[in-house]
PDB file of N, CA and C in Angstrom:
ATOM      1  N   UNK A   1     -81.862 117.088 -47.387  1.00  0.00           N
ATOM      2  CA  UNK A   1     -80.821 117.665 -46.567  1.00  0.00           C
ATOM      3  C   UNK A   1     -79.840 118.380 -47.502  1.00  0.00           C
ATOM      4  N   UNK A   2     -79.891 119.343 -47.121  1.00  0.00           N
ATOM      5  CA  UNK A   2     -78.633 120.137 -48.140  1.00  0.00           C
ATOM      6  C   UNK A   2     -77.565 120.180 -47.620  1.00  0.00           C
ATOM      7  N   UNK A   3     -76.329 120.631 -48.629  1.00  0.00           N
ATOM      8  CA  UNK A   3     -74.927 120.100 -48.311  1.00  0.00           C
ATOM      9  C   UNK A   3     -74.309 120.792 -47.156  1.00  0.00           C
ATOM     10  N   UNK A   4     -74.534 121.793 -46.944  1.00  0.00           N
ATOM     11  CA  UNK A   4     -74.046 122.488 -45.548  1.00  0.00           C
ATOM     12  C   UNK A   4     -74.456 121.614 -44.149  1.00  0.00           C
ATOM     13  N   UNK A   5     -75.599 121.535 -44.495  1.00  0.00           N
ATOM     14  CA  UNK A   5     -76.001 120.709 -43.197  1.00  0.00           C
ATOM     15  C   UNK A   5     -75.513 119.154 -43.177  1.00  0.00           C
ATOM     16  N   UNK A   6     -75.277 118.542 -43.957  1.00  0.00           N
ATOM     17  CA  UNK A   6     -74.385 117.312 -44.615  1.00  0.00           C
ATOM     18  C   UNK A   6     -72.783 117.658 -43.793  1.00  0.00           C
ATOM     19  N   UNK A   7     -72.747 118.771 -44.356  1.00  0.00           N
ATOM     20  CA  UNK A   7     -71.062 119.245 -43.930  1.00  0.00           C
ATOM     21  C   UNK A   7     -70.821 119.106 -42.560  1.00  0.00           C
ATOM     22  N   UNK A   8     -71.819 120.074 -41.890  1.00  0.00           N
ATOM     23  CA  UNK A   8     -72.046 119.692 -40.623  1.00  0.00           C
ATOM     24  C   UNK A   8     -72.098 118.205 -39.576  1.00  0.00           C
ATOM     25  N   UNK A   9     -72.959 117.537 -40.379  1.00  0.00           N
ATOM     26  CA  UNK A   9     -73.097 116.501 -39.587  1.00  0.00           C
ATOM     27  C   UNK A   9     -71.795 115.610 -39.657  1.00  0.00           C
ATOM     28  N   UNK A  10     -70.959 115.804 -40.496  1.00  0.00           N
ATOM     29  CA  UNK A  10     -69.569 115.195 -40.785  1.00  0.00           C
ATOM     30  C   UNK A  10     -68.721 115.681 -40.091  1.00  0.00           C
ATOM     31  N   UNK A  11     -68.584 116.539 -40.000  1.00  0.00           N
ATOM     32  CA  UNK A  11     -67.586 117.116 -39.016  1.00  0.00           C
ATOM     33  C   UNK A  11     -67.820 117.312 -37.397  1.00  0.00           C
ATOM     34  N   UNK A  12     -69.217 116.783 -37.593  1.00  0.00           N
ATOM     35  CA  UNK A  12     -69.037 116.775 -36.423  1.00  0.00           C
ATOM     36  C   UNK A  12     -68.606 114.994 -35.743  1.00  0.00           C
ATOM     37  N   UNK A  13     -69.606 114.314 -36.498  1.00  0.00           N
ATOM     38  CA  UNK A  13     -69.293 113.312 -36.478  1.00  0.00           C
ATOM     39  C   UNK A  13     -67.171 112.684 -36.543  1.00  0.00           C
ATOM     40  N   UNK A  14     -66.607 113.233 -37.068  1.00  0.00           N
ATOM     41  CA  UNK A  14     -65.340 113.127 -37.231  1.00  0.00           C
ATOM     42  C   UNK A  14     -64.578 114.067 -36.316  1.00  0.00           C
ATOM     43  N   UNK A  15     -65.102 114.903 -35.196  1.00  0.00           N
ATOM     44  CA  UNK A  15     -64.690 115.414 -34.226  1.00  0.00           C
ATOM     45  C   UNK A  15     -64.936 114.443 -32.885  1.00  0.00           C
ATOM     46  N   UNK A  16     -66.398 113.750 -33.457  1.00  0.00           N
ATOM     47  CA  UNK A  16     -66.894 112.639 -32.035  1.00  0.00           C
ATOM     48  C   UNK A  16     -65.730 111.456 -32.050  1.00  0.00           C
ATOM     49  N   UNK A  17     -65.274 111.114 -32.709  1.00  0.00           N
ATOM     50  CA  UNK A  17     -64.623 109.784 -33.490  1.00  0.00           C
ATOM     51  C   UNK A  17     -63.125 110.307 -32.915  1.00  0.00           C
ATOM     52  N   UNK A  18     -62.343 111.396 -33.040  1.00  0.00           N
ATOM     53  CA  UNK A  18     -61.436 111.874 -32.582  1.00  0.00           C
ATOM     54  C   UNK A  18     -61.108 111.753 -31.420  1.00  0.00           C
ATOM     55  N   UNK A  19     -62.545 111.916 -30.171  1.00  0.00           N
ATOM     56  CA  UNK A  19     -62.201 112.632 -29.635  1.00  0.00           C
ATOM     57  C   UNK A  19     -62.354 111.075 -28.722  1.00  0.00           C
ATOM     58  N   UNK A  20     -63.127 110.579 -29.462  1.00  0.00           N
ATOM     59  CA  UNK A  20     -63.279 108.713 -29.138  1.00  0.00           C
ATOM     60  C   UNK A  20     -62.029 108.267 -28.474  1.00  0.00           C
ATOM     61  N   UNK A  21     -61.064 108.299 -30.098  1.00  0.00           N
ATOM     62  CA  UNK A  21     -60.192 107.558 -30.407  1.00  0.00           C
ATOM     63  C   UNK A  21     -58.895 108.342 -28.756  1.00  0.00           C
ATOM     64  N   UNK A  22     -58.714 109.675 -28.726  1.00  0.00           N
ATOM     65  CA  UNK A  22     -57.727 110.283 -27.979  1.00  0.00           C
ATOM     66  C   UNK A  22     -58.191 109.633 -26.472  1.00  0.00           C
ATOM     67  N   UNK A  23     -59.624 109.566 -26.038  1.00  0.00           N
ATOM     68  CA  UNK A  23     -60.113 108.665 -24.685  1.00  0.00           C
ATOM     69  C   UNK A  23     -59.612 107.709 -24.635  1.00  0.00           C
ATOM     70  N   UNK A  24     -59.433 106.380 -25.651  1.00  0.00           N
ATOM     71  CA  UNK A  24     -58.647 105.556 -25.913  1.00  0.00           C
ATOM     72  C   UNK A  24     -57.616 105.411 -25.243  1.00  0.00           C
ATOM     73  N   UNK A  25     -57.043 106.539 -25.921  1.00  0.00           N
ATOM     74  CA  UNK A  25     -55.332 106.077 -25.139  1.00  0.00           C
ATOM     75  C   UNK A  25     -54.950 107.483 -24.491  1.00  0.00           C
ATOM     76  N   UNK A  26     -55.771 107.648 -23.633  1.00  0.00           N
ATOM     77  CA  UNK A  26     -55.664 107.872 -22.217  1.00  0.00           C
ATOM     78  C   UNK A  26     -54.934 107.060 -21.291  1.00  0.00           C
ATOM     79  N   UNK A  27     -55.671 105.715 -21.611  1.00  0.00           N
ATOM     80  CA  UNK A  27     -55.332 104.870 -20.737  1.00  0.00           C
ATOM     81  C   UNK A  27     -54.229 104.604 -20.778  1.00  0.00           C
ATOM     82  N   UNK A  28     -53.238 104.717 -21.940  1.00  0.00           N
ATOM     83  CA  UNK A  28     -52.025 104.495 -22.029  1.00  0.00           C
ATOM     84  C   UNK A  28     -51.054 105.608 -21.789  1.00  0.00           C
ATOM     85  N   UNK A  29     -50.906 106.662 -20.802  1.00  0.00           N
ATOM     86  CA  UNK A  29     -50.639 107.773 -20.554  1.00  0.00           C
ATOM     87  C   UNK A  29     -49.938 107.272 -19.091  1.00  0.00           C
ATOM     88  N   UNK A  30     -49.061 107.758 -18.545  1.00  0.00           N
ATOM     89  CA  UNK A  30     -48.105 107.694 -17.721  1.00  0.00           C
ATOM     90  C   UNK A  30     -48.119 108.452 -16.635  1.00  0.00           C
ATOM     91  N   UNK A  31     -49.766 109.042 -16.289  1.00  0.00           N
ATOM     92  CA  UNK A  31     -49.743 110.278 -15.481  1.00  0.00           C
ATOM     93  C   UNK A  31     -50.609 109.561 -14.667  1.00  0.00           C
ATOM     94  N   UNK A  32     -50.828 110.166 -13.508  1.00  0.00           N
ATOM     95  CA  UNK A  32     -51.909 109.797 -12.148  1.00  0.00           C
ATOM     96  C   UNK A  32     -52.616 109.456 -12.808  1.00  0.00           C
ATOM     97  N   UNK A  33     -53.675 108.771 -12.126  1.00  0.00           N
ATOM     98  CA  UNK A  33     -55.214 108.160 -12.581  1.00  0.00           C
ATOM     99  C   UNK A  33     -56.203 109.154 -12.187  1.00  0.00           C
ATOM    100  N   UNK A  34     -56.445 110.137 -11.553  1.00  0.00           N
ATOM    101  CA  UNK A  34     -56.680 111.492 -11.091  1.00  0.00           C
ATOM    102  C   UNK A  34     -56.828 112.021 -12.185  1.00  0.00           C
ATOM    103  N   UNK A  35     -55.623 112.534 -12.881  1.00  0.00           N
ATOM    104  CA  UNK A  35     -55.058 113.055 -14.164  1.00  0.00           C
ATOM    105  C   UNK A  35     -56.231 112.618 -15.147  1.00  0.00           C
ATOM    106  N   UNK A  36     -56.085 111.361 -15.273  1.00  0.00           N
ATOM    107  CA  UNK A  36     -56.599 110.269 -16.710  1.00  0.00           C
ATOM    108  C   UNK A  36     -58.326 110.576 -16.167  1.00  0.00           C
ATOM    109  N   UNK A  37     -58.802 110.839 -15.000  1.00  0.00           N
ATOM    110  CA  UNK A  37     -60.604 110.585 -14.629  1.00  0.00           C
ATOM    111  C   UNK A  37     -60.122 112.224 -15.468  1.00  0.00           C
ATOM    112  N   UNK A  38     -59.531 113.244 -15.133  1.00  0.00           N
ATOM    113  CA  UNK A  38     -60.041 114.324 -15.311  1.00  0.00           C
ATOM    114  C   UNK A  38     -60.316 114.992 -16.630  1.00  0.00           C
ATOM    115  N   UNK A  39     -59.145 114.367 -17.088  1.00  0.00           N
ATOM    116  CA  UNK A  39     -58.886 114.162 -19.079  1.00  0.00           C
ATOM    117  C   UNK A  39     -60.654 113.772 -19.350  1.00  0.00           C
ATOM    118  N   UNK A  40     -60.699 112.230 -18.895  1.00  0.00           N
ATOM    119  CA  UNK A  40     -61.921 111.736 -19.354  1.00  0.00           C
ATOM    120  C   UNK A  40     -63.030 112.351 -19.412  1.00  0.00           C
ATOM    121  N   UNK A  41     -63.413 113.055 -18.136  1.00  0.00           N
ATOM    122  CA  UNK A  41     -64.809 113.619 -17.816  1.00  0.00           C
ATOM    123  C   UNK A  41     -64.843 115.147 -18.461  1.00  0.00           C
ATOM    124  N   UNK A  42     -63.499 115.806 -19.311  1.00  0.00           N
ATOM    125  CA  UNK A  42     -63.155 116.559 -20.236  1.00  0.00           C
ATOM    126  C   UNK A  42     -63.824 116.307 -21.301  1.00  0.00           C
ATOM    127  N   UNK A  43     -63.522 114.996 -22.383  1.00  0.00           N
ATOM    128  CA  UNK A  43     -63.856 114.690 -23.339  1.00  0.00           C
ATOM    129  C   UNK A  43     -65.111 114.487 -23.202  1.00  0.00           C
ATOM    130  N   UNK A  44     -65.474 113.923 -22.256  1.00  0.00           N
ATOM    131  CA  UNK A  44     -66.654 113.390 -22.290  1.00  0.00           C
ATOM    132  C   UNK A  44     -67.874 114.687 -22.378  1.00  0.00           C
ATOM    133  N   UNK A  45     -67.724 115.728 -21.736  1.00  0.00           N
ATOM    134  CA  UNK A  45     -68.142 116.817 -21.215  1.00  0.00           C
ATOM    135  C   UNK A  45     -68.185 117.660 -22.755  1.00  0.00           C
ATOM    136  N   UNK A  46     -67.677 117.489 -23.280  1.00  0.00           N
ATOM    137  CA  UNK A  46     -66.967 118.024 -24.886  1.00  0.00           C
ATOM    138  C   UNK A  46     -68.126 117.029 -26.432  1.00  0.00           C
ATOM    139  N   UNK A  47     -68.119 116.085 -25.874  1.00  0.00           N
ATOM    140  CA  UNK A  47     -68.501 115.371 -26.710  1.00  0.00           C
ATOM    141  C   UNK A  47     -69.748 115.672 -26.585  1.00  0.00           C
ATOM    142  N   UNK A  48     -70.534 115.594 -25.247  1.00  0.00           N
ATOM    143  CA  UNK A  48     -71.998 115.366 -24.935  1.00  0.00           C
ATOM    144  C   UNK A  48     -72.740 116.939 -25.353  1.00  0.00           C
ATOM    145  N   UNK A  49     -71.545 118.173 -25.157  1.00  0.00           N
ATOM    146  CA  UNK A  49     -72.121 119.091 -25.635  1.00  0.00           C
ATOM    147  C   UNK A  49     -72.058 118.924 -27.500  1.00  0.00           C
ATOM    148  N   UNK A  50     -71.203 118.796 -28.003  1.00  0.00           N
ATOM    149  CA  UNK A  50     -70.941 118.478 -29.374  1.00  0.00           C
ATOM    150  C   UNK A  50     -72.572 117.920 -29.918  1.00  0.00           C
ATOM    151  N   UNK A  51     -72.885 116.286 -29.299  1.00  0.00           N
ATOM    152  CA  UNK A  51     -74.280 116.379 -29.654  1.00  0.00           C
ATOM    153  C   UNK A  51     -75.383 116.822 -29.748  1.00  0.00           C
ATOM    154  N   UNK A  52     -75.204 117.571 -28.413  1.00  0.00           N
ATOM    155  CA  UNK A  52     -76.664 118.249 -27.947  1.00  0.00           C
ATOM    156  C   UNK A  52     -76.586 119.313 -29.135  1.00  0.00           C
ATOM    157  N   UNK A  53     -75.807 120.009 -29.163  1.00  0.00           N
ATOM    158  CA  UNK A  53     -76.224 121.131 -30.030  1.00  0.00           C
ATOM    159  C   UNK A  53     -76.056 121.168 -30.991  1.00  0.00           C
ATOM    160  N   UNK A  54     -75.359 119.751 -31.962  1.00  0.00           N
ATOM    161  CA  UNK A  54     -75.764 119.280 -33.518  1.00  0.00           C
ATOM    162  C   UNK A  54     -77.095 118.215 -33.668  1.00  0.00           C
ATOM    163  N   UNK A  55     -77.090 117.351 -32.989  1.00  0.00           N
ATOM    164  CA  UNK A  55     -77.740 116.307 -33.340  1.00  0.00           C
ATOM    165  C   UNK A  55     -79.290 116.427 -32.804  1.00  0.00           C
ATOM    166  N   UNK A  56     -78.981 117.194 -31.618  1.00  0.00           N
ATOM    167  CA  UNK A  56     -80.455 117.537 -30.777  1.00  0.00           C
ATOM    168  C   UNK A  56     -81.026 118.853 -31.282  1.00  0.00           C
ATOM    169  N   UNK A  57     -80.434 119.680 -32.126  1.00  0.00           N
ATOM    170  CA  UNK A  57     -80.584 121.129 -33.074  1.00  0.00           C
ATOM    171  C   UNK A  57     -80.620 121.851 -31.324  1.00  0.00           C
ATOM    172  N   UNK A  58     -79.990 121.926 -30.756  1.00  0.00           N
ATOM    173  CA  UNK A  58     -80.088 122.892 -29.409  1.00  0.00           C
ATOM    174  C   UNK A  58     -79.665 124.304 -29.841  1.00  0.00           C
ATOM    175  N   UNK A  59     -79.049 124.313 -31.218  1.00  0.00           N
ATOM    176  CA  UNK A  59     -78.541 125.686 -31.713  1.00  0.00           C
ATOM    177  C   UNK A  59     -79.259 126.653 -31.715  1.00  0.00           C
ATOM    178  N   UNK A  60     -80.174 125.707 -32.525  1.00  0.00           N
ATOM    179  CA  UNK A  60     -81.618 126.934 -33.181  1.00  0.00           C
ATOM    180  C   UNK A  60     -82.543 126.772 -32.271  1.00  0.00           C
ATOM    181  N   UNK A  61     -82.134 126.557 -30.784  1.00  0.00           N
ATOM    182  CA  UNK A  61     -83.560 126.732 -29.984  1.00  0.00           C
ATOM    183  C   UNK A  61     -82.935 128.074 -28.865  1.00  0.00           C
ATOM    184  N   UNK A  62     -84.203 128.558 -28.191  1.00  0.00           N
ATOM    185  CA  UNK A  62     -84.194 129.814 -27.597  1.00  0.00           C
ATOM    186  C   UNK A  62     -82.697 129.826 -26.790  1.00  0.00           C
ATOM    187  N   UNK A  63     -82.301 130.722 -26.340  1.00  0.00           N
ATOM    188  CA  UNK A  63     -81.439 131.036 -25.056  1.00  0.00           C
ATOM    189  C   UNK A  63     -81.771 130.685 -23.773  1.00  0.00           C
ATOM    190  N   UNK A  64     -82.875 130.568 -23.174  1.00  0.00           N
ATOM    191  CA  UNK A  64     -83.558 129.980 -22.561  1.00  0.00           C
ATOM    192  C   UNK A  64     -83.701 128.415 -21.989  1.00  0.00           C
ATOM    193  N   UNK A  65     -83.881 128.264 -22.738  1.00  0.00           N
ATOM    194  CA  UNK A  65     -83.902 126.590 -22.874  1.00  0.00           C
ATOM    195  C   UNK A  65     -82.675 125.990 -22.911  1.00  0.00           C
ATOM    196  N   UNK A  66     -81.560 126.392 -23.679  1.00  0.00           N
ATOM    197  CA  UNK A  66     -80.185 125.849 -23.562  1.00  0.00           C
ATOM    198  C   UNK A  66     -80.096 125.992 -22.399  1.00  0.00           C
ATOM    199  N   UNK A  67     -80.386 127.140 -21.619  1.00  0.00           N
ATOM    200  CA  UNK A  67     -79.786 127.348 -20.462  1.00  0.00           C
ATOM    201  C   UNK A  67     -79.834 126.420 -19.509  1.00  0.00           C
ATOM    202  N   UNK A  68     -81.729 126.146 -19.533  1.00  0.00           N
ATOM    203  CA  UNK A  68     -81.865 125.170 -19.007  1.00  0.00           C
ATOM    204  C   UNK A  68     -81.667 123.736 -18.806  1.00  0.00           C
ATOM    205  N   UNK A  69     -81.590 123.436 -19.656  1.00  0.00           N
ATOM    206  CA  UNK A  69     -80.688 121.903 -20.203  1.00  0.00           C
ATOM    207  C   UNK A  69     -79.254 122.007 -20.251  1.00  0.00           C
ATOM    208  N   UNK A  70     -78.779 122.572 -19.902  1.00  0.00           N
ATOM    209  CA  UNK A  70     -77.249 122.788 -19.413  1.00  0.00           C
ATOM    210  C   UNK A  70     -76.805 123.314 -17.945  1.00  0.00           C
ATOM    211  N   UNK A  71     -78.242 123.453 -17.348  1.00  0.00           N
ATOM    212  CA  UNK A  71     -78.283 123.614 -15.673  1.00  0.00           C
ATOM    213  C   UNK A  71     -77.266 122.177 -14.785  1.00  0.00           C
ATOM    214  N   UNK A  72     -77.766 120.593 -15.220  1.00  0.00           N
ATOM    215  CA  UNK A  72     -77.068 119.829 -14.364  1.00  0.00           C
ATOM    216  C   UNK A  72     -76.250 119.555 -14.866  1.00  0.00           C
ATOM    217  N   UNK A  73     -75.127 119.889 -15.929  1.00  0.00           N
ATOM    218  CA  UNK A  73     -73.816 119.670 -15.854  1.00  0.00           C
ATOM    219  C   UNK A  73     -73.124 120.323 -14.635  1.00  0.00           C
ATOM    220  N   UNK A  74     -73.397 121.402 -14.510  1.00  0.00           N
ATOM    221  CA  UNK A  74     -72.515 121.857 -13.223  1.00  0.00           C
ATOM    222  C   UNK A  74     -72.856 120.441 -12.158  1.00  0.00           C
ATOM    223  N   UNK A  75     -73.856 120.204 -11.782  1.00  0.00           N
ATOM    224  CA  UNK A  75     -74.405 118.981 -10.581  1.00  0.00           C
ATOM    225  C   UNK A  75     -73.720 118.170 -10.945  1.00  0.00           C
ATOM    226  N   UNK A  76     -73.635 117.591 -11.814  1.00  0.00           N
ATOM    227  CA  UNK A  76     -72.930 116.361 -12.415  1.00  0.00           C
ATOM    228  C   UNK A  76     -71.571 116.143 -12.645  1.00  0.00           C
ATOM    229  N   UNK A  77     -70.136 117.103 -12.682  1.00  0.00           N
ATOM    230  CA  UNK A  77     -68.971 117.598 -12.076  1.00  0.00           C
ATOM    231  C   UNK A  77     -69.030 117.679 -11.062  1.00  0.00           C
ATOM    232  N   UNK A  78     -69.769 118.047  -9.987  1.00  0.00           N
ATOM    233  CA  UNK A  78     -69.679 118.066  -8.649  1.00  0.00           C
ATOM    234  C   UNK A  78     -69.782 116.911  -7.637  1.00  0.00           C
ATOM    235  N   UNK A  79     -71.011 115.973  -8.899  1.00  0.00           N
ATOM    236  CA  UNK A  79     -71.375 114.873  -7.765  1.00  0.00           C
ATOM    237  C   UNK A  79     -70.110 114.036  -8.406  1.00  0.00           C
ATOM    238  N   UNK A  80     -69.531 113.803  -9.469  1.00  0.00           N
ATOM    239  CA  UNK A  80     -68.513 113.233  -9.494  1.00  0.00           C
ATOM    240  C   UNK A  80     -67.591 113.271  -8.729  1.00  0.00           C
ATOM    241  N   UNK A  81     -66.816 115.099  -8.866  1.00  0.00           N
ATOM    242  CA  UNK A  81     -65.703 115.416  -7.811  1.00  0.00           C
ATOM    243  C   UNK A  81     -65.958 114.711  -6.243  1.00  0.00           C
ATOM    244  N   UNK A  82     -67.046 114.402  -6.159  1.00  0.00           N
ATOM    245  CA  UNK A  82     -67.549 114.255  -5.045  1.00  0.00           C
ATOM    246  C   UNK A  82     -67.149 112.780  -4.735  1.00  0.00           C
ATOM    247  N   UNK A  83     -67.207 111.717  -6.030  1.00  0.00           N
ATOM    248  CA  UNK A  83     -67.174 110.912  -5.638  1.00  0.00           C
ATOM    249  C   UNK A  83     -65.514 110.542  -5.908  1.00  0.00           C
ATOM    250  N   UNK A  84     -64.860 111.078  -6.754  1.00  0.00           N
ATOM    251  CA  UNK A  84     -63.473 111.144  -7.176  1.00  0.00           C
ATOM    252  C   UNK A  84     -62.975 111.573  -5.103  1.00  0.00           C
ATOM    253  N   UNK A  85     -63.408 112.325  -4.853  1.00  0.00           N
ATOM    254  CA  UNK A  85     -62.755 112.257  -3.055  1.00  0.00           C
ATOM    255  C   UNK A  85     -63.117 111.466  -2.142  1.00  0.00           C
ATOM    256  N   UNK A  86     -64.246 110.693  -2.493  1.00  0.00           N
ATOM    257  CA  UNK A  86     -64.516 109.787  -1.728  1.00  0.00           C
ATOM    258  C   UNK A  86     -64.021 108.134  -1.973  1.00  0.00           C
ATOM    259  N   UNK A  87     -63.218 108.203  -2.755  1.00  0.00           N
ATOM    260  CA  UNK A  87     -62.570 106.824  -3.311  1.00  0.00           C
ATOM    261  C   UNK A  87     -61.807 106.141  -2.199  1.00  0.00           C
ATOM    262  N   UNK A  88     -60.855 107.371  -1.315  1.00  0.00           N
ATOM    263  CA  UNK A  88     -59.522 106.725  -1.253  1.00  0.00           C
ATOM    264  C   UNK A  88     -60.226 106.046   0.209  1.00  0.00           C
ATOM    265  N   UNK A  89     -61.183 105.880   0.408  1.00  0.00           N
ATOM    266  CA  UNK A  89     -62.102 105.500   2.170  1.00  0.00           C
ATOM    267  C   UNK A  89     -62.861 104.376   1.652  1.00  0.00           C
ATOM    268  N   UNK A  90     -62.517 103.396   2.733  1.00  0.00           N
ATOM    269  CA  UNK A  90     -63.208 101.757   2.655  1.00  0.00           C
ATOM    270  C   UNK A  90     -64.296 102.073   3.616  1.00  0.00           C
ATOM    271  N   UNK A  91     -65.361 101.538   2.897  1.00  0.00           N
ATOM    272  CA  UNK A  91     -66.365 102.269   3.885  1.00  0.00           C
ATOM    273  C   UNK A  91     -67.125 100.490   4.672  1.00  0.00           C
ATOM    274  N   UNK A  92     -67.573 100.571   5.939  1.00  0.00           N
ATOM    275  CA  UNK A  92     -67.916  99.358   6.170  1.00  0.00           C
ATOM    276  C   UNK A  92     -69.717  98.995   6.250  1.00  0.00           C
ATOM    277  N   UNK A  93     -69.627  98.161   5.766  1.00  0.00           N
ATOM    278  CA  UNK A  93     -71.190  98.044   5.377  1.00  0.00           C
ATOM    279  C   UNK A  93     -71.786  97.080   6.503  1.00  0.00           C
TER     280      UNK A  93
END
């Protein structure tokens, strides 16, 4: 492994760890809980791309293919939002 790519994996790694640590104390934040899901599914959304395209090499693969493997994030914000509105209803079973 040569040092660039070394460099790489450090920084990225120390961007994951950051971005860890700021999820953290979220929780300790003084704003809606609304607020704090939306922060979260931010980072989280941030991070998961961070891997894919260091750790999974998604860089150096076609245009194509990213595309495609980045199709159900949109689904996956939605089915959340989805469920973020469906909270405030007791549903009876």
């Amino acid at each position: 492994m040569d040092n660039d790519q070394k460099r790489t994996y450090l920084y990225n790694a120390m961007w994951l760890t950051i971005l860890t640590i700021m999820e953290l104390g979220i929780n300790h934040l003084t704003t809606e809980k609304s607020i704090q899901v939306l922060l979260l599914l931010a980072f989280a959304i941030t991070k998961m791309i961070l891997v894919a395209t260091i750790y999974m090499h998604l860089r150096y693969e076609t245009k194509m293919l990213r595309r495609i493997l980045f199709i159900p994030i949109p689904a996956a914000i939605l089915f959340g939002w989805a469920l973020i509105y469906d909270l405030p209803f007791r549903w009876a079973i």
